[in-house]
Protein backbone atom coordinates (compact mmCIF):
# COMPACT_ATOMS: atom_id res chain seq x y z
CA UNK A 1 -9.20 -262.12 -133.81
CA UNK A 2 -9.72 -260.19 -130.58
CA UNK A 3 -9.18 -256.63 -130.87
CA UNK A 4 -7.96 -254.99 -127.34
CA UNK A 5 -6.44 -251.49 -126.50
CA UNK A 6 -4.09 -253.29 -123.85
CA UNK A 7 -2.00 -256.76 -125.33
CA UNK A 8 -0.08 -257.50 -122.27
CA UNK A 9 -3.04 -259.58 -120.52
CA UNK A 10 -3.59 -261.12 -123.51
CA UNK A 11 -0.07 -262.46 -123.55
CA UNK A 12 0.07 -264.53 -120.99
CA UNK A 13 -3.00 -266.60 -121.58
CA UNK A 14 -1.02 -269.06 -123.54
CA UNK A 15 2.74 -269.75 -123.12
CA UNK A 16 3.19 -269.59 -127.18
CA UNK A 17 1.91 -266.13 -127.83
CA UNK A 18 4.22 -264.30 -129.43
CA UNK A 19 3.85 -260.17 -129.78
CA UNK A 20 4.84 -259.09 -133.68
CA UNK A 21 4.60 -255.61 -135.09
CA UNK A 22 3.19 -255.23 -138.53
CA UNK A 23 2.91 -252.20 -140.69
CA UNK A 24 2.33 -250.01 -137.30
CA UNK A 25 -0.25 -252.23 -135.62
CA UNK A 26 0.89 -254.60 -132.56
CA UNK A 27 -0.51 -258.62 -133.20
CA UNK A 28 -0.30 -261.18 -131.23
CA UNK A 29 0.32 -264.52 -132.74
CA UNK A 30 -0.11 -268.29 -131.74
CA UNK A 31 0.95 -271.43 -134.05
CA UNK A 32 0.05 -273.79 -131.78
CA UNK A 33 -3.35 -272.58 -131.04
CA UNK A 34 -4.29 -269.70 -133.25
CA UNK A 35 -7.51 -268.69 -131.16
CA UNK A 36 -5.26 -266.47 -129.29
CA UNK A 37 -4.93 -264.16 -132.47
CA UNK A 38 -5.32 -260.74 -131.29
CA UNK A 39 -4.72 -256.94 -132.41
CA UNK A 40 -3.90 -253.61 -130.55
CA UNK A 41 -6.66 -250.89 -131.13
């Protein structure tokens, strides 16, 4: 999982991403390809 302070590049590298927030952290998840995985902070 890539850990980044910005998530909005990292959303558009794949057309699936999908940007979920969890218990106060942003994530970005990917069921089709799950490489994408990423966290804000």
């Amino acid at each position: 999982m890539k850990v980044s302070p910005s998530l909005k590049s990292l959303k558009s590298r794949h057309k699936a991403n999908k940007i979920v927030r969890r218990k106060g952290k942003i994530y970005i998840i990917n069921k089709v390809a799950p490489r994408y995985k990423a966290r804000q902070g």
